[in-house]
N, C-alpha and C. Protein backbone atom coordinates (compact mmCIF):
# COMPACT_ATOMS: atom_id res chain seq x y z
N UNK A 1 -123.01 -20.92 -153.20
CA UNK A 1 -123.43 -20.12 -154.32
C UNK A 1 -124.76 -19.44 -153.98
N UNK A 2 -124.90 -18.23 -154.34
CA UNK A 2 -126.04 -17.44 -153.61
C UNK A 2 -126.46 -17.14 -155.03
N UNK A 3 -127.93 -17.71 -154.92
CA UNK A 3 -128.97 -17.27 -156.08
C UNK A 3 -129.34 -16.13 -156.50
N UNK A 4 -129.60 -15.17 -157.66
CA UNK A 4 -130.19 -13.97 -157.25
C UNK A 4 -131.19 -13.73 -158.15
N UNK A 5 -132.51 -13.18 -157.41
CA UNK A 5 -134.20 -13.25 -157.98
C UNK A 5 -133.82 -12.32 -158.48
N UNK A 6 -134.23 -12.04 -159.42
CA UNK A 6 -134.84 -11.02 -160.39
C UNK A 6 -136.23 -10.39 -159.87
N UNK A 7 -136.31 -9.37 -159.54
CA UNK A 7 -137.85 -8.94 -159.59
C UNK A 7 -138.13 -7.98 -160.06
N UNK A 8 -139.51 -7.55 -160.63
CA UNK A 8 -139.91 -6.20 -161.04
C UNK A 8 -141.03 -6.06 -160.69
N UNK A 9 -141.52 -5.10 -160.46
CA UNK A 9 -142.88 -4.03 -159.94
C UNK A 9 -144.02 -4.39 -161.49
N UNK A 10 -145.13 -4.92 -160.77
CA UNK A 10 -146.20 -5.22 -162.16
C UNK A 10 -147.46 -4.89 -161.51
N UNK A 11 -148.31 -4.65 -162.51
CA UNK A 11 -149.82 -3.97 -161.94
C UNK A 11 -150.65 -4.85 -162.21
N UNK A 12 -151.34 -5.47 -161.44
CA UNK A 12 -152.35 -6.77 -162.11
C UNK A 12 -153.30 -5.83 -161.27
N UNK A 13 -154.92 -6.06 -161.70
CA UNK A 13 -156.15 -5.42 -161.24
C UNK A 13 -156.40 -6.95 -160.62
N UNK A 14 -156.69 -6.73 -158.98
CA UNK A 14 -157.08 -7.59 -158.51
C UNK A 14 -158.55 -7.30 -157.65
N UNK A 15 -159.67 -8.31 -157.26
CA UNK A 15 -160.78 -7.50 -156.37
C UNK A 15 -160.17 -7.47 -155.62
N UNK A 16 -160.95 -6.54 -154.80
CA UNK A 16 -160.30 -5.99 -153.68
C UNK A 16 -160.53 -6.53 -152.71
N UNK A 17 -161.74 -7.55 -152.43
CA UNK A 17 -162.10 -8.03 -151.08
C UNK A 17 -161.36 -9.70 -151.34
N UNK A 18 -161.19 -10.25 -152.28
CA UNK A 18 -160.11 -11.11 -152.82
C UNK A 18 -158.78 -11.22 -152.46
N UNK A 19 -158.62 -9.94 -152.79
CA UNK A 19 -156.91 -8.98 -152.27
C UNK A 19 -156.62 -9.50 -150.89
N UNK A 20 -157.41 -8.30 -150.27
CA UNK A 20 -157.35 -8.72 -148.67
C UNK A 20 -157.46 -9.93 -148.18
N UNK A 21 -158.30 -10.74 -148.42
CA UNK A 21 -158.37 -11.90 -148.24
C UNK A 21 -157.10 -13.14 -148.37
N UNK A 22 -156.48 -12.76 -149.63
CA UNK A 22 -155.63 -13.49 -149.80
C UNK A 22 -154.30 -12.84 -149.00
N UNK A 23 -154.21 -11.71 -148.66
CA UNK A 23 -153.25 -11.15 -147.71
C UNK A 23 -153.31 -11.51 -146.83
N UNK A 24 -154.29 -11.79 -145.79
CA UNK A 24 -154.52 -12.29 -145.03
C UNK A 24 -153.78 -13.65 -144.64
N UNK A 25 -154.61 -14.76 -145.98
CA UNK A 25 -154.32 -16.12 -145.70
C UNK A 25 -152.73 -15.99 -145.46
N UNK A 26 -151.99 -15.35 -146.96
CA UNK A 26 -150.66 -15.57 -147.08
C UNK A 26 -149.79 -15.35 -145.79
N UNK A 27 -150.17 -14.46 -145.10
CA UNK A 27 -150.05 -13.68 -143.82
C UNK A 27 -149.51 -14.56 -142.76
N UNK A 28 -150.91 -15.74 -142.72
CA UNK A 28 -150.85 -16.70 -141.46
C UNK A 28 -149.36 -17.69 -142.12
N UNK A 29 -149.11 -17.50 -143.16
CA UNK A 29 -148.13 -18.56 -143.58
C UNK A 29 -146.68 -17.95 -143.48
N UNK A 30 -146.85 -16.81 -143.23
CA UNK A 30 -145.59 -15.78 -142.57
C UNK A 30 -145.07 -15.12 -144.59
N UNK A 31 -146.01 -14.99 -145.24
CA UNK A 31 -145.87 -14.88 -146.62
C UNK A 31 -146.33 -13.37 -146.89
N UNK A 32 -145.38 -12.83 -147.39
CA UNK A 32 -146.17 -11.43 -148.16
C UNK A 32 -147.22 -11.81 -149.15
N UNK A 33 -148.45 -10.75 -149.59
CA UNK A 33 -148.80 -11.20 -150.80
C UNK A 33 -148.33 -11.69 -152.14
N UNK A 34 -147.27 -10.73 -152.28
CA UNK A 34 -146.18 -11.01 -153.31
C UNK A 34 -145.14 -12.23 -152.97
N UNK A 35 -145.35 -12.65 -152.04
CA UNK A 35 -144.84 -14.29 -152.53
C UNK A 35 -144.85 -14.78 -152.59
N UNK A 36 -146.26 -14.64 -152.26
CA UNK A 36 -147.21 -16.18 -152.29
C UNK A 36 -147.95 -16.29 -153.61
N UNK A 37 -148.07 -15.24 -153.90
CA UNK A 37 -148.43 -15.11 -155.76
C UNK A 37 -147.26 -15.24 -156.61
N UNK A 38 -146.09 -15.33 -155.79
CA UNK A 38 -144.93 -15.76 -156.86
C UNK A 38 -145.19 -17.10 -156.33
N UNK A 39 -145.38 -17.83 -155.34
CA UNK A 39 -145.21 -19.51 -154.97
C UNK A 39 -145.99 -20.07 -156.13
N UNK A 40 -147.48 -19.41 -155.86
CA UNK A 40 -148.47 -20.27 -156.23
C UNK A 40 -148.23 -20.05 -158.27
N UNK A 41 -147.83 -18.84 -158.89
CA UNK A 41 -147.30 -18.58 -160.23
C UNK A 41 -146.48 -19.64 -160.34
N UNK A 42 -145.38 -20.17 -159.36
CA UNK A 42 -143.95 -20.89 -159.94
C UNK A 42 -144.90 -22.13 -159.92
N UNK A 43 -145.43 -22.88 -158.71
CA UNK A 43 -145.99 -24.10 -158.64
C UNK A 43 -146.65 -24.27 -159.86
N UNK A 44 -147.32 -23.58 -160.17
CA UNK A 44 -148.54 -23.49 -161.17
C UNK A 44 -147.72 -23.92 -162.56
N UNK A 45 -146.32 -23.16 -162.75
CA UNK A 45 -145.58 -23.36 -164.01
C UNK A 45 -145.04 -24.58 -164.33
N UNK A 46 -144.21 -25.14 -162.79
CA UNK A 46 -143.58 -26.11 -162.44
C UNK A 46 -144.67 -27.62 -162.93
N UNK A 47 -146.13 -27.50 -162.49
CA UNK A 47 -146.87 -28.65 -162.33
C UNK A 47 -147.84 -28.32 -163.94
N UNK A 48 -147.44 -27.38 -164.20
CA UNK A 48 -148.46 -26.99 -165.88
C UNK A 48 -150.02 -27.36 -165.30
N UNK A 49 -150.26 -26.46 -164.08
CA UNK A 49 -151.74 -26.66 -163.92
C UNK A 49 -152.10 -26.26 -162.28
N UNK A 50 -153.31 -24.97 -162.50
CA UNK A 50 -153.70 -24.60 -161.15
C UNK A 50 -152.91 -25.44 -159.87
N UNK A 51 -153.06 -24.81 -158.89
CA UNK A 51 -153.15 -25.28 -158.00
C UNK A 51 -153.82 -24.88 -156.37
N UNK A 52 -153.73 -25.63 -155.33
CA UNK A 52 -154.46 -24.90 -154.17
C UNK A 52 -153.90 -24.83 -153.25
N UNK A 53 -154.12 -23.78 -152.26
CA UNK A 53 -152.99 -23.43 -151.11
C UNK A 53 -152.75 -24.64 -150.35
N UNK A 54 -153.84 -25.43 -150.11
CA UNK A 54 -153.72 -26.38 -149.26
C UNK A 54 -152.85 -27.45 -150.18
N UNK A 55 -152.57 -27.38 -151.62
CA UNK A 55 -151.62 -28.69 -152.00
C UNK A 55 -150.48 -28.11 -152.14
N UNK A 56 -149.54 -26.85 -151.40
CA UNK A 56 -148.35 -26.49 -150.91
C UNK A 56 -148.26 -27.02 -149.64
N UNK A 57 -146.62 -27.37 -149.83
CA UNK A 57 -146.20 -28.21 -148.54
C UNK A 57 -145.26 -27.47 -147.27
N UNK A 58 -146.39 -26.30 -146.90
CA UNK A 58 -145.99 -24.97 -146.01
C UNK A 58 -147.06 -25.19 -144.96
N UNK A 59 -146.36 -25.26 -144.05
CA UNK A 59 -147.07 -25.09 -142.43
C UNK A 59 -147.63 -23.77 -142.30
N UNK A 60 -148.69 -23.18 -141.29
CA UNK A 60 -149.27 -21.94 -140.96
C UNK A 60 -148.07 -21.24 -139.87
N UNK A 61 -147.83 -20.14 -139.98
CA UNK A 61 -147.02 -19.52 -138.91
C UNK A 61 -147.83 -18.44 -137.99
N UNK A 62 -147.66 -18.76 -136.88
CA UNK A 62 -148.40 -17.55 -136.14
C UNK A 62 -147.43 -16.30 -135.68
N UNK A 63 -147.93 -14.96 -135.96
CA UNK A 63 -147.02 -13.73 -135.41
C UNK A 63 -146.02 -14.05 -133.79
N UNK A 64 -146.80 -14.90 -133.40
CA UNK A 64 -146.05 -15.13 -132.08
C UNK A 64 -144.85 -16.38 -132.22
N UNK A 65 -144.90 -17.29 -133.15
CA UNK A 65 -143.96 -18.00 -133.63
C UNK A 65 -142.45 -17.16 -134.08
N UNK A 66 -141.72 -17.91 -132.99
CA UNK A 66 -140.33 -17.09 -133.50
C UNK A 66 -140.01 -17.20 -134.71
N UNK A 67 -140.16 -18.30 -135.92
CA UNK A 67 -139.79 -18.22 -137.37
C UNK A 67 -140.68 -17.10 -137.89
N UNK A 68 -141.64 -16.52 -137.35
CA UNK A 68 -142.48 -15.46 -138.26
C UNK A 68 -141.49 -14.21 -137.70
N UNK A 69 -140.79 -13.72 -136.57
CA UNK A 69 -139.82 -12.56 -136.76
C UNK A 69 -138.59 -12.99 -137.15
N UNK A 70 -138.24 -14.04 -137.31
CA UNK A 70 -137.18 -14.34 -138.41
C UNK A 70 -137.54 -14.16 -139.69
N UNK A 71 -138.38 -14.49 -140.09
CA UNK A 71 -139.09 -14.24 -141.83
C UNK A 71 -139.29 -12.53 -142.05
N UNK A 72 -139.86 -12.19 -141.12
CA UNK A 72 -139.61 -10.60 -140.91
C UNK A 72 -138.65 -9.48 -141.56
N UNK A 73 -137.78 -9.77 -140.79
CA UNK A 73 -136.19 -9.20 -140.54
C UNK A 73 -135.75 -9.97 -141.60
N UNK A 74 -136.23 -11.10 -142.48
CA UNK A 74 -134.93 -11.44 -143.38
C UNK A 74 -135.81 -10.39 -144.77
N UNK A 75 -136.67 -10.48 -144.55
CA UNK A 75 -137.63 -9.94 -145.96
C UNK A 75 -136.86 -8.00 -145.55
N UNK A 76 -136.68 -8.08 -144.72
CA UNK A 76 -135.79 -6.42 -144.50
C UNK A 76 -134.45 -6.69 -145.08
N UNK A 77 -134.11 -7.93 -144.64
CA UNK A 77 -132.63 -7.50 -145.54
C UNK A 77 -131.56 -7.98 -144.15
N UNK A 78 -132.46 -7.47 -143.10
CA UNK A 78 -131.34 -7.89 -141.48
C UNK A 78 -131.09 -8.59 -141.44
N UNK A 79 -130.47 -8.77 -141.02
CA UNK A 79 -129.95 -10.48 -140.09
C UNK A 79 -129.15 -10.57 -138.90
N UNK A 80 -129.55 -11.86 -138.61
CA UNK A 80 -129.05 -11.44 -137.02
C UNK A 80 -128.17 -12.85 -136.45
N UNK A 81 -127.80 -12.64 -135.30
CA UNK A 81 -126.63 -13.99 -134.94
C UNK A 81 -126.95 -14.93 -134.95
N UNK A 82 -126.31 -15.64 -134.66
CA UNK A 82 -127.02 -17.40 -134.28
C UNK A 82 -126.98 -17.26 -133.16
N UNK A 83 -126.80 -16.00 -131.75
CA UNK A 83 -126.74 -16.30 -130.53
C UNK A 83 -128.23 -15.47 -130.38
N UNK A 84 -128.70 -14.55 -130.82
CA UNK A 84 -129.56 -13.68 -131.04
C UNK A 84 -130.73 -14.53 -131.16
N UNK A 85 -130.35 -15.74 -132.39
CA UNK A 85 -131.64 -16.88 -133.30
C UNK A 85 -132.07 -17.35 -132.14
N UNK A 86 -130.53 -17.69 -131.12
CA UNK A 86 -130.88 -18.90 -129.88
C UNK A 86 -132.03 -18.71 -128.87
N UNK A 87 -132.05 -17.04 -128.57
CA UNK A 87 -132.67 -16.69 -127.82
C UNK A 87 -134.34 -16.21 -128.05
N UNK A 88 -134.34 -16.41 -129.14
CA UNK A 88 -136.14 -16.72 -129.67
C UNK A 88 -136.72 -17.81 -129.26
């Protein structure tokens, strides 16, 4: 059974050196901004109370880590073989 997100386009005023910053972090975690502000929104709903990046249970990904061009290409929509996966 394949889930399907709902999403919509919303304007929150964020700082800007905040912004980046948190693009950044989300970045090393192979995370768009936008989904790591949906993680940390759901956690936050889920636990009825703040929370901090470091009390998510997500490893750091580096650009050179083959799961970070798999996370890539799936956030495009691609996908690719399992003989293709093998060879990462």
């Amino acid at each position: 059974m394949t889930t399907v997100i709902k999403r919509q386009e919303s304007s929150v005023y964020l700082d800007i050196d905040l912004k980046q910053k948190a693009k950044e972090l989300f970045k090393n975690y192979g995370l768009t901004l936008s989904d790591g502000l949906n993680l940390l929104l759901e956690q936050a709903i889920n636990r009825k109370n703040p929370i901090l990046i470091s009390d998510l249970d997500i490893e750091p990904v580096s650009p050179n880590d083959p799961d970070y061009k798999l996370m890539k290409e799936a956030r495009k929509g691609d996908t690719i073989s399992l003989d293709e996966f093998m060879k990462l």
